[in-house]
N, C-alpha and C. Protein backbone atom coordinates (compact mmCIF):
# COMPACT_ATOMS: atom_id res chain seq x y z
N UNK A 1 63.20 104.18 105.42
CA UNK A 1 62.67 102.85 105.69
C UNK A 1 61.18 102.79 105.30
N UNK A 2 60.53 104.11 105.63
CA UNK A 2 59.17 103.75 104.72
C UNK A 2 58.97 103.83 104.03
N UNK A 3 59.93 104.29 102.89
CA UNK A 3 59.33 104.28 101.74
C UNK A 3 59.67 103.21 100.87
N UNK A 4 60.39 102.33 101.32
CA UNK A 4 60.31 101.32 101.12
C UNK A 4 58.91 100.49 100.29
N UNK A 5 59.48 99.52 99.37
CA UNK A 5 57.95 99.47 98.82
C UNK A 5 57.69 97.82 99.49
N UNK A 6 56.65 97.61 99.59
CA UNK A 6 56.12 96.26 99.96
C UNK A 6 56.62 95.10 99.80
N UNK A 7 56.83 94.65 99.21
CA UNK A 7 57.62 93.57 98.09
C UNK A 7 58.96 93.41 98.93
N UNK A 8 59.92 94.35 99.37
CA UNK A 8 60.91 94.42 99.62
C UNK A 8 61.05 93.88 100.67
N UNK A 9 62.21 92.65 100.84
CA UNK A 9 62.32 91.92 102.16
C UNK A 9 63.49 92.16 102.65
N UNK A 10 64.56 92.84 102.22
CA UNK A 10 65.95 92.74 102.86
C UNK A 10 65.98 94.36 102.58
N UNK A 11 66.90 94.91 103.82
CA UNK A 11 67.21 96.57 103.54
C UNK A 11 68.41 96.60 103.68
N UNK A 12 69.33 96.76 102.70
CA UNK A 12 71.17 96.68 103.17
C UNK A 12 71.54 98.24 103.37
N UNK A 13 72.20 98.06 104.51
CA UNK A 13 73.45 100.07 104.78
C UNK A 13 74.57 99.08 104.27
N UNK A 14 75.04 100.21 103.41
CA UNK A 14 76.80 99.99 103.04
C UNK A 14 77.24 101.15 102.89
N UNK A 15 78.21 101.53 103.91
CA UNK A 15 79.13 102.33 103.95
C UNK A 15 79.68 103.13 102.30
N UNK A 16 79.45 104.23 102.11
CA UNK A 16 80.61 104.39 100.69
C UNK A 16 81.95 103.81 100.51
N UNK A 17 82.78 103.79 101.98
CA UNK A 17 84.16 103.40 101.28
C UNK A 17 84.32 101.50 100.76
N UNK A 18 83.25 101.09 101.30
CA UNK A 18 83.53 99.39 101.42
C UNK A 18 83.48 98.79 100.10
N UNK A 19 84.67 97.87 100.14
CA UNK A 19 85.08 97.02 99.04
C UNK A 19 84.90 95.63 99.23
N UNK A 20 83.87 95.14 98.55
CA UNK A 20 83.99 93.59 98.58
C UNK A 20 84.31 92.80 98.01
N UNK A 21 85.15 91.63 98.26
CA UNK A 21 85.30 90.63 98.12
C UNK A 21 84.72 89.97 96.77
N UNK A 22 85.69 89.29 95.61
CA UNK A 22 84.60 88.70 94.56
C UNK A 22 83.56 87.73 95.18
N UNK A 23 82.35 87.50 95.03
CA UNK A 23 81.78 86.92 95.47
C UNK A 23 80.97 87.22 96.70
N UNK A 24 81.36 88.57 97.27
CA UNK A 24 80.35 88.35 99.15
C UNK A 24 79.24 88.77 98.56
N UNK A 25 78.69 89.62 97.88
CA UNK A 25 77.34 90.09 97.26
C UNK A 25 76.47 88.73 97.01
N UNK A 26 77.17 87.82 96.22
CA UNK A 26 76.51 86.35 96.01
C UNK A 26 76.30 85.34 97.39
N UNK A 27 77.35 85.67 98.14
CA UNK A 27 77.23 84.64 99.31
C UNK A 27 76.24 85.06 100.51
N UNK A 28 76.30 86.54 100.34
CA UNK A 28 74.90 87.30 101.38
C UNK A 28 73.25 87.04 100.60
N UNK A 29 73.06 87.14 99.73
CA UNK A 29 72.31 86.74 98.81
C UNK A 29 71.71 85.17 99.55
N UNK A 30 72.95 84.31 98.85
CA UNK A 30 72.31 83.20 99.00
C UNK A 30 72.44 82.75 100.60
N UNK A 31 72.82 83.45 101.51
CA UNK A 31 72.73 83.28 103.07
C UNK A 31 71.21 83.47 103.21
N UNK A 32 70.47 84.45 102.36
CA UNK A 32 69.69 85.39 103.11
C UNK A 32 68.00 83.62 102.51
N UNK A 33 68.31 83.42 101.19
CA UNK A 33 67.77 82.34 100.22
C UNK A 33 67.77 81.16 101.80
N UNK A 34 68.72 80.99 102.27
CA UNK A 34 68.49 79.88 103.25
C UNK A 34 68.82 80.71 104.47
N UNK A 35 68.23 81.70 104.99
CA UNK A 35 68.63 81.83 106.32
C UNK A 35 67.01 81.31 107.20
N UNK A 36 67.34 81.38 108.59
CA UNK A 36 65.70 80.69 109.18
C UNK A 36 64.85 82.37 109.27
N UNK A 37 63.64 81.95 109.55
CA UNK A 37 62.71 83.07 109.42
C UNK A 37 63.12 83.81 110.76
N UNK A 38 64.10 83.44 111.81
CA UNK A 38 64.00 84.52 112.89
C UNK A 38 65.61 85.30 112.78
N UNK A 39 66.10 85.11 111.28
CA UNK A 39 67.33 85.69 111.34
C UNK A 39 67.08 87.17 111.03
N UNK A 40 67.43 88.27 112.31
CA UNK A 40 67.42 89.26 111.61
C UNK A 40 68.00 90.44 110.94
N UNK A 41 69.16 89.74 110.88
CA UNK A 41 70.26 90.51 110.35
C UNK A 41 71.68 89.92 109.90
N UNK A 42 72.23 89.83 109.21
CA UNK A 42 73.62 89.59 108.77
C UNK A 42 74.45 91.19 108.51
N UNK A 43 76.02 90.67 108.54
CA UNK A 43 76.69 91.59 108.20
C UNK A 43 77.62 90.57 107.44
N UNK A 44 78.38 91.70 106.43
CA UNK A 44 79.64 91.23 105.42
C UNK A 44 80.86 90.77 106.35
N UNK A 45 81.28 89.84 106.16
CA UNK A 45 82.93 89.48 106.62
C UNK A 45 83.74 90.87 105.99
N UNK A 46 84.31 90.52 107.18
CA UNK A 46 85.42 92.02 106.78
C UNK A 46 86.86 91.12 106.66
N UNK A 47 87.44 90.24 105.73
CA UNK A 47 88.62 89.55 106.36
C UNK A 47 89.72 90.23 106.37
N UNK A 48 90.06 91.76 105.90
CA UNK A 48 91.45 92.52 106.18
C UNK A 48 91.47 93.17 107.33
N UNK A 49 90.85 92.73 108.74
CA UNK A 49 90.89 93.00 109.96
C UNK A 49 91.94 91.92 110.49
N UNK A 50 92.71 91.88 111.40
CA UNK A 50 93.11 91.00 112.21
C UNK A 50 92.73 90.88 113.58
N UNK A 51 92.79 89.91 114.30
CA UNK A 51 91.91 89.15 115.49
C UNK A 51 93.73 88.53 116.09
N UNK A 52 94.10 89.65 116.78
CA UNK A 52 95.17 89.69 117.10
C UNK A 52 95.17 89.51 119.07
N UNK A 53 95.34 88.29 119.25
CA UNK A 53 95.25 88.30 120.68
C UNK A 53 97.05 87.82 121.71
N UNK A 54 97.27 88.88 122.08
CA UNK A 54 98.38 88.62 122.99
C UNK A 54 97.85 88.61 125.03
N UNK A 55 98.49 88.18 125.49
CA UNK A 55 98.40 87.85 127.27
C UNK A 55 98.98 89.14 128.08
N UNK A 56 99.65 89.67 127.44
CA UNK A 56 99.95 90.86 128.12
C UNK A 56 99.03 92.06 128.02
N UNK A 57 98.10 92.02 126.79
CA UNK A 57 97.19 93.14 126.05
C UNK A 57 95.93 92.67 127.10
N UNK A 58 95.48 90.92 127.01
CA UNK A 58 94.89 90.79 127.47
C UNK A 58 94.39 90.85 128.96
N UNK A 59 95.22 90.66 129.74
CA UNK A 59 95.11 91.04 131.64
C UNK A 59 94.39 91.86 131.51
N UNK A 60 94.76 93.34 131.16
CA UNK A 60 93.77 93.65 131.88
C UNK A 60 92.17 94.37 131.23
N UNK A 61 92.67 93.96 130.03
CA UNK A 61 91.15 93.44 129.38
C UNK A 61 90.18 93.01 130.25
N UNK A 62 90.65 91.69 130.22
CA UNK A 62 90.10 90.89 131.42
C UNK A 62 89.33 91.36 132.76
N UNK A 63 90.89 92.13 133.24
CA UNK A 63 90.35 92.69 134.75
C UNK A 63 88.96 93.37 134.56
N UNK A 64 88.97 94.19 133.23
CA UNK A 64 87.97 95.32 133.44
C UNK A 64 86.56 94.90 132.39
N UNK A 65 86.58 93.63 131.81
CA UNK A 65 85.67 92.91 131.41
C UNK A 65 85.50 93.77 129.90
N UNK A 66 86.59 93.87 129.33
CA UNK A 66 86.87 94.03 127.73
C UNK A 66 87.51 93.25 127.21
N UNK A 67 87.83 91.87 127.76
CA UNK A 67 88.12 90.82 126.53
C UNK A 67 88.03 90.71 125.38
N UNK A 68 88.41 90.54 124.52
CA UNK A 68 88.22 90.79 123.10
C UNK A 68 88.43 89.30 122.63
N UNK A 69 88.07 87.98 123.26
CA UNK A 69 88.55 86.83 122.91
C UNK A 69 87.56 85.77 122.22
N UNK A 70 86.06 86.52 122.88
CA UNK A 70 85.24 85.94 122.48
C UNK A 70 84.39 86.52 121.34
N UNK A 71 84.16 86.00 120.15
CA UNK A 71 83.92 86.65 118.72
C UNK A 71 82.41 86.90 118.66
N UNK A 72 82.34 88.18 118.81
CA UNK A 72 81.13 88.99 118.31
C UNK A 72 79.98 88.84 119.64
N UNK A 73 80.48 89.47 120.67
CA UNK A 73 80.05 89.06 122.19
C UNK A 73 79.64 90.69 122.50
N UNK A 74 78.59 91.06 123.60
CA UNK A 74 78.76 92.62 123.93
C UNK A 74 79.04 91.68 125.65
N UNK A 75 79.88 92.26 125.88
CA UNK A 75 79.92 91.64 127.42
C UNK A 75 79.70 92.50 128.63
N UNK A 76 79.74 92.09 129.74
CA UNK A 76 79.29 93.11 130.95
C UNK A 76 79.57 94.09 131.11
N UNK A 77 80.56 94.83 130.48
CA UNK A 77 81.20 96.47 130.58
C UNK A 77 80.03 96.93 129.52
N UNK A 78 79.30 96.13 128.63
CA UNK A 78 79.00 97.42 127.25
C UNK A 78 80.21 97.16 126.29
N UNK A 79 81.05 96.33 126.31
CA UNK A 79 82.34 96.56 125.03
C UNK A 79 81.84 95.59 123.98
N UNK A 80 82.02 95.88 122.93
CA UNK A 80 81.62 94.84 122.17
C UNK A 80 82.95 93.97 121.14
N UNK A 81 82.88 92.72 121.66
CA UNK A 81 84.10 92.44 120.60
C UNK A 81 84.21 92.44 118.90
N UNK A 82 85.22 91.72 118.75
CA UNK A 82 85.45 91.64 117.55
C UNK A 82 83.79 90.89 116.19
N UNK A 83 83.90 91.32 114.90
CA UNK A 83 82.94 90.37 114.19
C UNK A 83 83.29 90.72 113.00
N UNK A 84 84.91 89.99 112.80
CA UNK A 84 85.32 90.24 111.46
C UNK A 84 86.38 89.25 111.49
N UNK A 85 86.96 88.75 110.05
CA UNK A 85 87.59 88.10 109.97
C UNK A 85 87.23 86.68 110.17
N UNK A 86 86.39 86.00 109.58
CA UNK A 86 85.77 84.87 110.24
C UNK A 86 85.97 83.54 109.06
N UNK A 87 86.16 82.79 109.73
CA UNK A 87 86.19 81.33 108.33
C UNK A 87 84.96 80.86 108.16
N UNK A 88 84.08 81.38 109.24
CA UNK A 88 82.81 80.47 108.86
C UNK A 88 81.54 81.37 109.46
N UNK A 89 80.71 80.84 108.62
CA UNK A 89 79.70 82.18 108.89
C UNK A 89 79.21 81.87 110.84
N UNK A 90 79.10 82.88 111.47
CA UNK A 90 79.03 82.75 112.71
C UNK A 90 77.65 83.67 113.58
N UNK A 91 76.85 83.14 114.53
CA UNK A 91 76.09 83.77 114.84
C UNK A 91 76.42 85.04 115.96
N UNK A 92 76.08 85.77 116.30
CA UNK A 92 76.58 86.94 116.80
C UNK A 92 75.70 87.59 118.14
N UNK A 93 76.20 88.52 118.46
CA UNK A 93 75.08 89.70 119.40
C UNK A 93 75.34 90.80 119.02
N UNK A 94 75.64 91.04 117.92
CA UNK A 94 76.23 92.46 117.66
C UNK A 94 76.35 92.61 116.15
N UNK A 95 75.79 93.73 115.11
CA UNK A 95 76.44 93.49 113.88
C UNK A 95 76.36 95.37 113.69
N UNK A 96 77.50 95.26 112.65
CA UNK A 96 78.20 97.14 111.62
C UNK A 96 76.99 97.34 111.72
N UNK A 97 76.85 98.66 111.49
CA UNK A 97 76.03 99.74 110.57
C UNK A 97 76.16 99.90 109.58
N UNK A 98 77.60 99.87 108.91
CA UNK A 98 77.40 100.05 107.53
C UNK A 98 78.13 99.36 106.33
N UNK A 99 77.76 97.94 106.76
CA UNK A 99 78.39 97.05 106.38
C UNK A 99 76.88 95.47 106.29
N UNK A 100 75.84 95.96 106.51
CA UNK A 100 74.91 94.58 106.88
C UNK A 100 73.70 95.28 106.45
N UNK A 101 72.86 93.56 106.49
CA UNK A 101 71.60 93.56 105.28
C UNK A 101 70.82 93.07 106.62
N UNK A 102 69.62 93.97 106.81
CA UNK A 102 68.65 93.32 107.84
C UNK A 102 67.13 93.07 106.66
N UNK A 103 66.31 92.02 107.56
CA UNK A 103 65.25 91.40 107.36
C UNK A 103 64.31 92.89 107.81
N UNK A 104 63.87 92.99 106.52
CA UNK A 104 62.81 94.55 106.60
C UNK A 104 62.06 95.00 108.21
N UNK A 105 61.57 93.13 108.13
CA UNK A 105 60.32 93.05 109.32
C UNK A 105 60.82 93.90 110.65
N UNK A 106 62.22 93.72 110.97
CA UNK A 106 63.05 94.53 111.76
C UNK A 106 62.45 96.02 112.41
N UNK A 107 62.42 96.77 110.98
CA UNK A 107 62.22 97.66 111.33
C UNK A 107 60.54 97.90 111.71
N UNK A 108 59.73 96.95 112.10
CA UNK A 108 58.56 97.19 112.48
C UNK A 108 58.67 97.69 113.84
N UNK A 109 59.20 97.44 114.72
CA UNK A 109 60.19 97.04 116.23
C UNK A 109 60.96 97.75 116.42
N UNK A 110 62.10 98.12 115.46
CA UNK A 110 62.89 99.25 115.90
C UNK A 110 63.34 100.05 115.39
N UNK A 111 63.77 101.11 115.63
CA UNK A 111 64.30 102.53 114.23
C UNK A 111 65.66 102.48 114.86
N UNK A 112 66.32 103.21 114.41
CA UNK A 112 68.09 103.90 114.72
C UNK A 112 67.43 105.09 115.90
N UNK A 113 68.19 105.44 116.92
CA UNK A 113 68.30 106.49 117.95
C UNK A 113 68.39 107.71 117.30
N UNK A 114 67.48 108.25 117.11
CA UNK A 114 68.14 109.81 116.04
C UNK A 114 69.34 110.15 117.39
N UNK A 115 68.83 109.95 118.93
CA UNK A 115 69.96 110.92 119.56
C UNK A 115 71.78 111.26 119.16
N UNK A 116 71.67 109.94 118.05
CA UNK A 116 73.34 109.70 117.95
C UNK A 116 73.86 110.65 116.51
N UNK A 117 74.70 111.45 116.84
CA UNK A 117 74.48 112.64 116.05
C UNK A 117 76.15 112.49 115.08
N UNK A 118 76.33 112.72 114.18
CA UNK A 118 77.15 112.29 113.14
C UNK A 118 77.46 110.89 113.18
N UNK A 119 78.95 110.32 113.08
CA UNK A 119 79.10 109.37 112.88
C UNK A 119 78.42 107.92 113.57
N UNK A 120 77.72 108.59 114.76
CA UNK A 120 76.91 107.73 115.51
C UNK A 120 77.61 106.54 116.33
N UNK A 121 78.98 107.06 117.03
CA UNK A 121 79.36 106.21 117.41
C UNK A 121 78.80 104.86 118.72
N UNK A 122 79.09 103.91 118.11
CA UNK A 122 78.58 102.75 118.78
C UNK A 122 76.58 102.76 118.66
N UNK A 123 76.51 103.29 117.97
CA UNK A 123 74.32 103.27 117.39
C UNK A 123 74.55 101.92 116.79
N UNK A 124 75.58 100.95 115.46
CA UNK A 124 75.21 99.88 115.60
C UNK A 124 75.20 98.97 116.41
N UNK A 125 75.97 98.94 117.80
CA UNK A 125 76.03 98.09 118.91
C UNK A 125 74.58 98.21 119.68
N UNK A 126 74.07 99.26 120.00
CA UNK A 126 73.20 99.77 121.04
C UNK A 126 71.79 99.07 119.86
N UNK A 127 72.17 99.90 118.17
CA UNK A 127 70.80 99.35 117.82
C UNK A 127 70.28 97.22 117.53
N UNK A 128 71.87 96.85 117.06
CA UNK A 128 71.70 95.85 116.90
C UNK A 128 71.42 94.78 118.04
N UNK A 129 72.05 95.06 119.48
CA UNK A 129 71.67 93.89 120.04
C UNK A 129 70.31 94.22 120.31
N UNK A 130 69.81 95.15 120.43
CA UNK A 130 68.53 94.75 120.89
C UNK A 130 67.82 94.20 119.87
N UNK A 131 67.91 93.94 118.74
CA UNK A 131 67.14 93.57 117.79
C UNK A 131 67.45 91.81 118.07
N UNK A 132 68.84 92.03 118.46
CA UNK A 132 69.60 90.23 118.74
C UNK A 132 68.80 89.74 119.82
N UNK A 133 68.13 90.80 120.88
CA UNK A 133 67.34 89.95 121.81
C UNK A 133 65.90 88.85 121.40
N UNK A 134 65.61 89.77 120.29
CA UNK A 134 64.06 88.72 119.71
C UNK A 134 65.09 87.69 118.14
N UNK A 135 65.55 88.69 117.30
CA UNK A 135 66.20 87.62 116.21
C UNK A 135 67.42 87.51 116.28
N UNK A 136 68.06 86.44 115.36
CA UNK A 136 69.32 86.15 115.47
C UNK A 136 70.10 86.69 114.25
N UNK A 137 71.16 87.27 114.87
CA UNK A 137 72.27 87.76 114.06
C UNK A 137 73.46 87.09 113.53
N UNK A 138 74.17 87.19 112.57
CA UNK A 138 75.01 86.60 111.84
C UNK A 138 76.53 87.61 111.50
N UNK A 139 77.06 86.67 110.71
CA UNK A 139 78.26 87.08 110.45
C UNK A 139 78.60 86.37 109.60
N UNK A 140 78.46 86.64 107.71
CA UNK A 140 78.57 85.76 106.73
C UNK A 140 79.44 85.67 106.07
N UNK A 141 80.45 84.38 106.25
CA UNK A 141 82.05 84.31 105.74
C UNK A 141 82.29 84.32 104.57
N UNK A 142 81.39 84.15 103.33
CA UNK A 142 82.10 84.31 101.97
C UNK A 142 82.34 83.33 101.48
N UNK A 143 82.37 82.41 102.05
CA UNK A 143 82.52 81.01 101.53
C UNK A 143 81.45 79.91 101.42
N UNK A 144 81.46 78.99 100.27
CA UNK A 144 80.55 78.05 99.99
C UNK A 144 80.13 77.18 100.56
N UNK A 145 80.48 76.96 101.80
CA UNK A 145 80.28 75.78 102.76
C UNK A 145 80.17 76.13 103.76
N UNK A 146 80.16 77.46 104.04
CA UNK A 146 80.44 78.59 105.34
C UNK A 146 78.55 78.19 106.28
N UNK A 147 77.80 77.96 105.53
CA UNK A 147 76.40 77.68 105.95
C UNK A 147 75.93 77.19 107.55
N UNK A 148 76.82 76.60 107.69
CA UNK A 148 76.39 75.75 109.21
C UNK A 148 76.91 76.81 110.34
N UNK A 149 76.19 77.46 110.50
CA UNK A 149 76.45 78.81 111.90
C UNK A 149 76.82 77.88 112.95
N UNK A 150 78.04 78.68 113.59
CA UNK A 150 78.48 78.47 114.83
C UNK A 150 77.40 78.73 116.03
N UNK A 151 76.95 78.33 116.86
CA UNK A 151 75.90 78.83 118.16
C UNK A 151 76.74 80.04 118.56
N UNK A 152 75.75 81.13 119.18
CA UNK A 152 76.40 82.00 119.91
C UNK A 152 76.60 81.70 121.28
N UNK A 153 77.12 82.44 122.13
CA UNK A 153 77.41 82.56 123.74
C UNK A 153 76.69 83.11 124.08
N UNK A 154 76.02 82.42 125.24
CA UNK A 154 74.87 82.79 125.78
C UNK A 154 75.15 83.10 127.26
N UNK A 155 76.79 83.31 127.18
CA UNK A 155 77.44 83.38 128.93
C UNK A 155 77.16 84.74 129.39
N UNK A 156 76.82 86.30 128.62
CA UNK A 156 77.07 87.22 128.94
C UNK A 156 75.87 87.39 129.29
N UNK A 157 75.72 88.48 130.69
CA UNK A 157 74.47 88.69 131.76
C UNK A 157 73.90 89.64 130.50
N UNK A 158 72.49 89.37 130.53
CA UNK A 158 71.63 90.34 130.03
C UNK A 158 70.83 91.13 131.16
């Protein structure tokens, strides 16, 4: 991140295995051309995920406050839901590690946890919301009209 040269306003992680979509390279691009100055991060739509919700799976989700119903939420357990598969670009509390393009300035504020040691499980949840507490995060659908962000939920206790 520091060596980063000056000039440079966006820093993207992408995973080696990830395949995109014709077009998401152009549609993150031009998200980033009109995003507001306190956005600080987007991630790629992933749409070969499914957002598969049944009532029997869900109970006791529920009971134990892992719902998975509300899109791209970290809720009172620490679980973080779903933030894939989306028709329209959507604002978030949560974005991948290695799948999203953050606003450089970011890293003035915060680094990655070295404590999280190989695959780093759950370091993008832990690193991204806190970054979601000062800027706003996204979730960019790929599509040409996708522009008008959904509001996020502002129901979960901080």
């Amino acid at each position: 991140i520091d060596a980063v040269r000056p000039e440079i306003d966006l820093i993207g992680f992408i995973d080696d295995d990830m395949v995109f979509e014709d077009g998401a390279v152009e549609a993150m691009l031009d998200f980033w051309d009109r995003a507001p100055q306190d956005m600080g991060g987007a991630s790629f739509n992933q749409p070969d995920f499914e957002n598969n919700m049944s009532w029997l799976k869900s109970l006791p989700q529920r009971l134990f406050f892992i719902d998975n119903r509300q899109f791209g939420q970290v809720l009172r357990s620490g679980f973080n839901t779903p933030i894939w598969n989306t028709e329209d670009d959507r604002l978030v509390q949560w974005l991948g590690g290695g799948y999203t393009v953050w606003r450089k300035q970011v890293f003035d504020q915060w680094r990655f946890d070295e404590w999280f040691a190989g695959s780093g499980l759950w370091e993008d949840v832990r690193f991204s919301y806190g970054v979601g507490r000062k800027y706003q995060l996204a979730v960019v659908a790929n599509k040409d009209d996708a522009l008008a962000l959904r509001p996020r939920n502002h129901q979960v206790a901080r």
